[in-house]
C-alpha atoms as a PDB file:
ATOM      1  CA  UNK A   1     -15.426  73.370  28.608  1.00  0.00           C
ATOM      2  CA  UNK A   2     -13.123  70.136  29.027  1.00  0.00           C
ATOM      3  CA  UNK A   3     -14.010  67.731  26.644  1.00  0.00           C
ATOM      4  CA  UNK A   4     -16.911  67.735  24.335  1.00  0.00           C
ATOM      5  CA  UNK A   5     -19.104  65.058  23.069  1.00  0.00           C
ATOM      6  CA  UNK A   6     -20.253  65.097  19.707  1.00  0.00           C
ATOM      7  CA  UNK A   7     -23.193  62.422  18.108  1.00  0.00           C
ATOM      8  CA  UNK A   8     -23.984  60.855  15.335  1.00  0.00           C
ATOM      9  CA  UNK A   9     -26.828  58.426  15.095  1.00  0.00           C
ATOM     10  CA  UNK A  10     -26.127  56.273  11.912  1.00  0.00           C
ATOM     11  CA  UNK A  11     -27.528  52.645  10.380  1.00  0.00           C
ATOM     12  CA  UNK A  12     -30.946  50.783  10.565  1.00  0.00           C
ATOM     13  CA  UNK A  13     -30.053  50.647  13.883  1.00  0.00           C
ATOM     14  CA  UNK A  14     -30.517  54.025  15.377  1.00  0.00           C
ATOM     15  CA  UNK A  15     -26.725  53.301  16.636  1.00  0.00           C
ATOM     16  CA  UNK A  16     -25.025  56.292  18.320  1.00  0.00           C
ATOM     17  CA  UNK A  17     -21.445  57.155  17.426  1.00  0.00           C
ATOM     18  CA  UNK A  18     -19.487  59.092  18.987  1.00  0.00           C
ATOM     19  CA  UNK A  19     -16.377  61.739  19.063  1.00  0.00           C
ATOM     20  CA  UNK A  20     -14.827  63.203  22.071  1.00  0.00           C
ATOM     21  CA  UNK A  21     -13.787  66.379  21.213  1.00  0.00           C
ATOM     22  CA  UNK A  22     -10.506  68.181  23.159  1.00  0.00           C
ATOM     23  CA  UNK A  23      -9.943  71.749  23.065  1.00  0.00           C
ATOM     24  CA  UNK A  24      -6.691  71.184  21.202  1.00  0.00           C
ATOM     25  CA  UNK A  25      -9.088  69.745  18.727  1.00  0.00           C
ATOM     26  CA  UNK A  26      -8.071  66.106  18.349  1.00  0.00           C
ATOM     27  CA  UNK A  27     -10.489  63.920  18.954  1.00  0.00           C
ATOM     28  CA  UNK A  28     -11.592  60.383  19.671  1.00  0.00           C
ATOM     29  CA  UNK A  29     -13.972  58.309  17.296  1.00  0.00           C
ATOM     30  CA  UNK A  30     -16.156  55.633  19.449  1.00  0.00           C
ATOM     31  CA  UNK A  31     -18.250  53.162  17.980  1.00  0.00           C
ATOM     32  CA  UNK A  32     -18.141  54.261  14.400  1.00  0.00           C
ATOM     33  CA  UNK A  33     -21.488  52.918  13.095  1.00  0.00           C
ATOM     34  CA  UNK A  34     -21.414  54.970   9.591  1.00  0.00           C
ATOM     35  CA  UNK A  35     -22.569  52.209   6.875  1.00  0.00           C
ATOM     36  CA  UNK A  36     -23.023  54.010   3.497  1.00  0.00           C
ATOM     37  CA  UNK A  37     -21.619  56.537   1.693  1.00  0.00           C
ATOM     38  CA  UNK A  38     -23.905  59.151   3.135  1.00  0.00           C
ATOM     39  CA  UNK A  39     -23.354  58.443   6.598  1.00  0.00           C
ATOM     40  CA  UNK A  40     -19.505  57.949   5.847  1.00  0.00           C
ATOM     41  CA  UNK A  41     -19.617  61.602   4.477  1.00  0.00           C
ATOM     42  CA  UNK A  42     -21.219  62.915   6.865  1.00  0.00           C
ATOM     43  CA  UNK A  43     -18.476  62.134   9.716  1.00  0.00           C
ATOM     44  CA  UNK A  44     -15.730  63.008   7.193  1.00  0.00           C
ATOM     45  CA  UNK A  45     -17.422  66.216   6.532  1.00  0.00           C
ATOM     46  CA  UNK A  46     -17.934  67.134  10.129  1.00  0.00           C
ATOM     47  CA  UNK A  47     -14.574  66.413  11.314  1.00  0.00           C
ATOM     48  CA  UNK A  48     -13.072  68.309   8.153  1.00  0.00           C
ATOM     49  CA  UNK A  49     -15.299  71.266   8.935  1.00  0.00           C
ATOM     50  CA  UNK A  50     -14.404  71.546  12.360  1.00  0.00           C
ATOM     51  CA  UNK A  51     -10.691  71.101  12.107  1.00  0.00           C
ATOM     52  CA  UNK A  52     -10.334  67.885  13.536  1.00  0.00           C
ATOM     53  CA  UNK A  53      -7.799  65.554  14.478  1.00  0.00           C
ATOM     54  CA  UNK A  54      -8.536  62.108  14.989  1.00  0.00           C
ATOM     55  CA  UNK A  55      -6.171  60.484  17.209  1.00  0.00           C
ATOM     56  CA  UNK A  56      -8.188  57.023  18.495  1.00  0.00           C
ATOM     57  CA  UNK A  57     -10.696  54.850  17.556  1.00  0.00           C
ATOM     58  CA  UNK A  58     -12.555  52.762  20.376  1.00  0.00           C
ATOM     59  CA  UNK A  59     -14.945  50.038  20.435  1.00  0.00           C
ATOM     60  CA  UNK A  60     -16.965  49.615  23.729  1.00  0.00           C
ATOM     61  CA  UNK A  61     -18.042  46.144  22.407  1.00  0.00           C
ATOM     62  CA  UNK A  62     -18.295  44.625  19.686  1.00  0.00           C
ATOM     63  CA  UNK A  63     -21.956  44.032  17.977  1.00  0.00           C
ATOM     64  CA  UNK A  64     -22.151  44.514  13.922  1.00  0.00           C
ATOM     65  CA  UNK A  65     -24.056  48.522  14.737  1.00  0.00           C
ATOM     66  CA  UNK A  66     -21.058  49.628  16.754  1.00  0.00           C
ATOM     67  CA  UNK A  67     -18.327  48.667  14.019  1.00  0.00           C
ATOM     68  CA  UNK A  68     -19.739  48.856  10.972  1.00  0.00           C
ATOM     69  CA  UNK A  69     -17.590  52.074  10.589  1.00  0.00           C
ATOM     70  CA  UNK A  70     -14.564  50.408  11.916  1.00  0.00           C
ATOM     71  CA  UNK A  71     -12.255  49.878   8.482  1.00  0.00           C
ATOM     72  CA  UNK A  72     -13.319  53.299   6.976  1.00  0.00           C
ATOM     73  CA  UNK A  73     -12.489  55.192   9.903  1.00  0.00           C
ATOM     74  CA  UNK A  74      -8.936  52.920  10.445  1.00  0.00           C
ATOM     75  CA  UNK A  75      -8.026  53.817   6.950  1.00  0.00           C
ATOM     76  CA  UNK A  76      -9.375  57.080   6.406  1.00  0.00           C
ATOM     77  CA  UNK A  77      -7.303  58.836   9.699  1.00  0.00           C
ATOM     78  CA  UNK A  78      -4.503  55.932  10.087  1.00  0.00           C
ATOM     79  CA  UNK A  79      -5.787  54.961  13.589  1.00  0.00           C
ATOM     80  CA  UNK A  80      -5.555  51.395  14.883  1.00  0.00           C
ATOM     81  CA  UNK A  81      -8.222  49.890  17.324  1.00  0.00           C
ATOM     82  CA  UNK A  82      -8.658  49.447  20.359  1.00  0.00           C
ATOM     83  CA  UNK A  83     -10.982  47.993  22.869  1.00  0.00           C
ATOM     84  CA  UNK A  84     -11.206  44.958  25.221  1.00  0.00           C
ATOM     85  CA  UNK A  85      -9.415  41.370  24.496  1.00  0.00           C
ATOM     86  CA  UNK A  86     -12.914  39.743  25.271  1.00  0.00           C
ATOM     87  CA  UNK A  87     -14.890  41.168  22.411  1.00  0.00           C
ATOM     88  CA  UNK A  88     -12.367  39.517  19.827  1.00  0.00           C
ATOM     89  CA  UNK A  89     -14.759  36.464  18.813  1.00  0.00           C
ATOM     90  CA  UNK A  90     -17.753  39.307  18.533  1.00  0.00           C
ATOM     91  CA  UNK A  91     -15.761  41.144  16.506  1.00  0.00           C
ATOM     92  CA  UNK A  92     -14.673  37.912  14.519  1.00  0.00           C
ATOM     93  CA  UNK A  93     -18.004  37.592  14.060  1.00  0.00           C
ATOM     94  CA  UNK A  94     -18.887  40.256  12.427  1.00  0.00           C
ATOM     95  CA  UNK A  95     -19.157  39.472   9.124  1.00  0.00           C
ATOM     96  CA  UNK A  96     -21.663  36.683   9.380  1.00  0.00           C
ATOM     97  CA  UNK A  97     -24.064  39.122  11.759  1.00  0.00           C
ATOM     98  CA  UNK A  98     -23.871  41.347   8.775  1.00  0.00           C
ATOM     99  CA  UNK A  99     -25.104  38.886   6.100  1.00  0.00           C
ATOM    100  CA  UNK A 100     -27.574  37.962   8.175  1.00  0.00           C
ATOM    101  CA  UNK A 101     -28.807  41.078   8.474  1.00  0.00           C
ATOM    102  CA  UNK A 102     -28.251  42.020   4.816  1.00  0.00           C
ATOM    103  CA  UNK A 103     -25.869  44.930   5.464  1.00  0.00           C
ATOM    104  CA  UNK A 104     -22.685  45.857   3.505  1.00  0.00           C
ATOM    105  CA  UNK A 105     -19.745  45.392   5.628  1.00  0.00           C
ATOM    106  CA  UNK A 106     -15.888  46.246   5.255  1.00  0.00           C
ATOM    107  CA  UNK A 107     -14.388  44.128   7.617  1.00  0.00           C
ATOM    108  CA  UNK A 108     -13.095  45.937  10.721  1.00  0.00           C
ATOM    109  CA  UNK A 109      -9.336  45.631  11.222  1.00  0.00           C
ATOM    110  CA  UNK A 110      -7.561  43.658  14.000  1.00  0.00           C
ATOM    111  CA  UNK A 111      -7.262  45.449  17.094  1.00  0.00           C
ATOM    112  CA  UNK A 112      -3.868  47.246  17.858  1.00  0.00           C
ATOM    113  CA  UNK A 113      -3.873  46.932  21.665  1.00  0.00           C
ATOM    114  CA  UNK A 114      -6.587  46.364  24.356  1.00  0.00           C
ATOM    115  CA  UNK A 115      -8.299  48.437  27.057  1.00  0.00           C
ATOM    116  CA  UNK A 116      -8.437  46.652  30.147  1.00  0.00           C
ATOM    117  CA  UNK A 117     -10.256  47.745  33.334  1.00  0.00           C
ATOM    118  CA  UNK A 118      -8.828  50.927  35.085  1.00  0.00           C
ATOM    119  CA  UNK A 119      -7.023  52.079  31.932  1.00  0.00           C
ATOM    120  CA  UNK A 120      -6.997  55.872  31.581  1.00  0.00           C
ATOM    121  CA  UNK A 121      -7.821  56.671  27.808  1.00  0.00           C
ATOM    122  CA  UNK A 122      -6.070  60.472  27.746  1.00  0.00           C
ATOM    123  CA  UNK A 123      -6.618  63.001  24.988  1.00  0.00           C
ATOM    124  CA  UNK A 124      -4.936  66.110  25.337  1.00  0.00           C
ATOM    125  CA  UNK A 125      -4.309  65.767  29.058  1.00  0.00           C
ATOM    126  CA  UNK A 126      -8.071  64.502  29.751  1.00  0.00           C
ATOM    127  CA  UNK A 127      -8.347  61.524  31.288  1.00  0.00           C
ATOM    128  CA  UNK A 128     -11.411  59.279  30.852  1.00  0.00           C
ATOM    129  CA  UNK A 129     -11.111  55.610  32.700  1.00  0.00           C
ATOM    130  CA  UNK A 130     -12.407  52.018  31.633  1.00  0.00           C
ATOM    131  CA  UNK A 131     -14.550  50.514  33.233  1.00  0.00           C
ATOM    132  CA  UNK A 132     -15.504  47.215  32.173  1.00  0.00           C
ATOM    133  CA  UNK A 133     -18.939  46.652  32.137  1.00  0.00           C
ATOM    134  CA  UNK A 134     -19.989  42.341  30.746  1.00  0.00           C
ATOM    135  CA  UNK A 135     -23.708  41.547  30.496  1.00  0.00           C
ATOM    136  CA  UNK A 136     -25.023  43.010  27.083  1.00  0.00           C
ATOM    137  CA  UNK A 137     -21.845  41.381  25.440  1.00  0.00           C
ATOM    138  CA  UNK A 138     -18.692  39.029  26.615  1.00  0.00           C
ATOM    139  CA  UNK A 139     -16.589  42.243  27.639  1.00  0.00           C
ATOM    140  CA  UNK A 140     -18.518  45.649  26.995  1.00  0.00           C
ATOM    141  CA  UNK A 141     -16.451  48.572  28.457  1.00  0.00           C
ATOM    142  CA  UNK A 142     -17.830  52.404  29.574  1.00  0.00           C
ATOM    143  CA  UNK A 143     -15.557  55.056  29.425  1.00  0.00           C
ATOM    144  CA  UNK A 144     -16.233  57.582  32.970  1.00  0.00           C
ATOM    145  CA  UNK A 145     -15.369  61.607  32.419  1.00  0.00           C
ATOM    146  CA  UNK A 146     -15.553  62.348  36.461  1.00  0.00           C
ATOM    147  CA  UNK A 147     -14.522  66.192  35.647  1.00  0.00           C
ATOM    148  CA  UNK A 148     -17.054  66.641  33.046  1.00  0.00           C
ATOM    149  CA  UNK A 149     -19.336  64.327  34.695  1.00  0.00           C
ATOM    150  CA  UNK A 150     -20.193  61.924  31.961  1.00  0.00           C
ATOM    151  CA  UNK A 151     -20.187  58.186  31.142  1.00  0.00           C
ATOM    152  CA  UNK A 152     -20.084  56.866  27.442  1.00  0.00           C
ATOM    153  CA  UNK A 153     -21.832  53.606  27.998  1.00  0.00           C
ATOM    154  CA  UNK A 154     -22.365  51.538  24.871  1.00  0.00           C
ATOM    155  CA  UNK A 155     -25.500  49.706  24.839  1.00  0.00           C
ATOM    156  CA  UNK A 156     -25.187  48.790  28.778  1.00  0.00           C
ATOM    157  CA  UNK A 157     -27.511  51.039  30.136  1.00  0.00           C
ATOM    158  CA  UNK A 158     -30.196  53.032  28.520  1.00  0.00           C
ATOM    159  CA  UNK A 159     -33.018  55.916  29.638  1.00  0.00           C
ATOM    160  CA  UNK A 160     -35.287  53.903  31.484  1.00  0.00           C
ATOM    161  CA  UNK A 161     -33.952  50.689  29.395  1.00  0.00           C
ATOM    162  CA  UNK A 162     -30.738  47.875  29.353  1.00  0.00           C
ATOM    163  CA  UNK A 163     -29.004  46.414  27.163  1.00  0.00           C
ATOM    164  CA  UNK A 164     -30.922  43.357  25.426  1.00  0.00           C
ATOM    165  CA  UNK A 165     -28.764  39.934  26.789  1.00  0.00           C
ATOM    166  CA  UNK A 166     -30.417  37.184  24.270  1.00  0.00           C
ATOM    167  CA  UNK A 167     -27.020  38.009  22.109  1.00  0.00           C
ATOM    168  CA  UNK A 168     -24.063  35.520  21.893  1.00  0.00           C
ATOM    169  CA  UNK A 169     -21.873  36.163  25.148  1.00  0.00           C
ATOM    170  CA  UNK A 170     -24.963  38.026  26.910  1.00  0.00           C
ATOM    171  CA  UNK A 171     -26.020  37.131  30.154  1.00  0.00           C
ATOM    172  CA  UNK A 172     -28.994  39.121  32.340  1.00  0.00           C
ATOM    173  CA  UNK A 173     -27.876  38.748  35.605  1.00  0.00           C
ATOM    174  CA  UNK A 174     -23.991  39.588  34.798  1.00  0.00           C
ATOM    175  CA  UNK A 175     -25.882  43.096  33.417  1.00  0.00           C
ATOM    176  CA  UNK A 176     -27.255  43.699  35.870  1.00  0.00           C
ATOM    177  CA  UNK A 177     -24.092  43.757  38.165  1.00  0.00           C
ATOM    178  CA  UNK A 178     -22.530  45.662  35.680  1.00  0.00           C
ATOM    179  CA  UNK A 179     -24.588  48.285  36.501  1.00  0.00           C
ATOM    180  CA  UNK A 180     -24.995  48.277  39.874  1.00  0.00           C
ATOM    181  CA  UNK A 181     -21.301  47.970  40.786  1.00  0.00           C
ATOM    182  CA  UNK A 182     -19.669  50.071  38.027  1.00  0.00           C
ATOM    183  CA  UNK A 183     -22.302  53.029  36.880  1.00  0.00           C
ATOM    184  CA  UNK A 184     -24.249  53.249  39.655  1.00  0.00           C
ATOM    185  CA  UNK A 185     -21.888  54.069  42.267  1.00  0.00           C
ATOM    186  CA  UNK A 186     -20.890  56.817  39.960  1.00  0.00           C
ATOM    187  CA  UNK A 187     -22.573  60.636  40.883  1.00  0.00           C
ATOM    188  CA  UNK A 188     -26.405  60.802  40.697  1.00  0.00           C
ATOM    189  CA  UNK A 189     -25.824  63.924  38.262  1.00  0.00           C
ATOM    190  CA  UNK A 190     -23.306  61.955  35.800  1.00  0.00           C
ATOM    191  CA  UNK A 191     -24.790  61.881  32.631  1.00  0.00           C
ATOM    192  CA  UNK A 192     -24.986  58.821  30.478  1.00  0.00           C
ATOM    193  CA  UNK A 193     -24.762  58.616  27.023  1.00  0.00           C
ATOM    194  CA  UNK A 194     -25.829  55.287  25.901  1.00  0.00           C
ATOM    195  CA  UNK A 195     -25.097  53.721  22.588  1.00  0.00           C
ATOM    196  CA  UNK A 196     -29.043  54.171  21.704  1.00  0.00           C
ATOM    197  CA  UNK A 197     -31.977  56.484  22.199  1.00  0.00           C
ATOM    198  CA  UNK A 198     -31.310  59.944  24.173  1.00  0.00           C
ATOM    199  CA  UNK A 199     -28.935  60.449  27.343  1.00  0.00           C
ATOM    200  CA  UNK A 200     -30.119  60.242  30.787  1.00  0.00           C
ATOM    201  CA  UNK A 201     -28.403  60.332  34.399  1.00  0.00           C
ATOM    202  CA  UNK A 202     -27.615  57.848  36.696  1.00  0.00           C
ATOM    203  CA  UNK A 203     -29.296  59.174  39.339  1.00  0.00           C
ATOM    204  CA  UNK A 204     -32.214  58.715  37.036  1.00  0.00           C
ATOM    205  CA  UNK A 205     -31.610  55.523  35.858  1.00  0.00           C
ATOM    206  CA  UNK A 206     -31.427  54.371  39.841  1.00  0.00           C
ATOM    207  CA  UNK A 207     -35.065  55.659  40.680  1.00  0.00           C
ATOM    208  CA  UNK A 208     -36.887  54.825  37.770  1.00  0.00           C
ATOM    209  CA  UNK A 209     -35.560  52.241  35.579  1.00  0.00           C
ATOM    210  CA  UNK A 210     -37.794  49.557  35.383  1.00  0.00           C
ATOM    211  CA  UNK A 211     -35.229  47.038  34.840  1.00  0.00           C
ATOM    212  CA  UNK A 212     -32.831  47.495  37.838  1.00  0.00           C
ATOM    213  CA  UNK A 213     -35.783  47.504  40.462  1.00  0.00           C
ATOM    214  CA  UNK A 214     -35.773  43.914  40.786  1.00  0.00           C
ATOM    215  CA  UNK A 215     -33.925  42.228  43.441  1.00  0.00           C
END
C-alpha cells in the first residue's frame, strides 16, 4: 500500500470528502464538506482514532458542498488552503450560495497559495499531480496517483455522469475537453473517485458514459 484514500460523504448534498492517507500517517483533507456538529465529529473522531496527521487541506473547486468544512478544518489542524487562483470569486461567493440554500456556513479562509497545472502535491514522498480540469466550474483541478492508479476528480466526471455546467463559471463544451484531454488519456484501469456517487474507471467512463459519446 502507497497511499490510501479514505471517504466521507457529508451535507444535503451527498458531497464526498476526502483524506489521503500516507503510511507515515499524515494525511491530506480534500474538499471538506462536514456542515454540523455531527459530521464535524465524525472527521475529528476518525482522524484522532487513527493517529492522524493532517498536513494539507485542498479544494478541487470551489462550490458551497466542497467547502463547507473549509474554516473548521483550517482552524482545527492549523492548515492553510490551497487550490487554484481561478476558483477565488466561487469561493468569494460562498456565503451567498449558502443563504440561498439555507445552510450554516463559517466562512472558509483565504487561500495560502495556489495549485497550478503540473504541480506535484507530495505527502510523505508520494507524489500526486494537478491537473486542471475547467468546465463544471471556472478552474476545477483533479489530483492523478499514477503509482496507485487513481484520480481524485471533484465533481468533473462521475460513474456514467458529468459534472452539471448551468453553475456560474460552467461551460458544457469546456467539460467536455476537460475530460477528454486530461482524464481520459489517463490508464483505462485508473480509478476515479468523483466528488459524488460511487467510484468508477476511466476506461469505464470512455465506453459507456452517456455524456462523452457525443461528438
Amino acid at each position: 500500500m502507497n497511499l490510501q484514500v479514505h471517504l466521507f460523504t457529508f451535507n444535503p448534498f451527498q458531497e464526498n470528502t476526502f483524506l489521503i492517507i500516507a503510511p507515515s500517517r499524515e494525511c491530506i483533507i480534500i474538499d471538506p464538506g462536514c456542515f454540523d456538529d455531527d459530521e464535524r465529529t465524525a472527521l475529528e473522531t476518525f482522524i484522532r482514532d487513527n493517529a492522524l496527521k493532517p498536513v494539507r487541506l485542498i479544494n478541487t473547486h470551489c462550490h458551497i458542498d466542497h467547502i463547507l468544512g473549509n474554516a473548521f478544518v483550517a482552524k482545527t489542524w492549523n492548515l492553510g488552503l490551497e487550490m487554484h487562483e481561478g476558483e477565488l470569486k466561487v469561493l468569494d461567493s460562498g456565503m451567498n450560495v449558502a443563504g440561498m440554500y439555507g445552510l450554516p456556513y463559517e466562512p472558509s479562509p483565504k487561500p495560502t497559495s495556489f495549485l497550478v497545472e503540473g504541480d506535484e502535491v507530495v505527502l510523505d514522498g508520494y507524489k500526486m499531480k494537478v491537473l486542471l480540469t475547467p468546465g463544471h466550474s471556472p478552474a476545477s483541478i483533479c489530483l492523478y496517483n499514477e503509482v496507485d492508479g487513481w484520480v481524485i476528480a471533484g465533481d468533473v466526471l462521475f460513474y456514467e455522469s458529468i459534472g452539471r455546467t448551468d453553475l456560474p463559471g460552467g461551460d458544457h463544451q469546456t467539460l467536455l475537453k476537460s475530460i477528454r484531454e486530461q482524464l481520459f488519456v489517463l490508464p483505462n484501469e485508473a480509478i476515479v473517485y468523483p466528488g459524488h456517487g460511487q467510484d468508477t474507471k476511466v476506461g469505464y467512463e470512455k465506453m459507456f458514459n452517456p455524456w462523452m459519446q457525443e461528438g
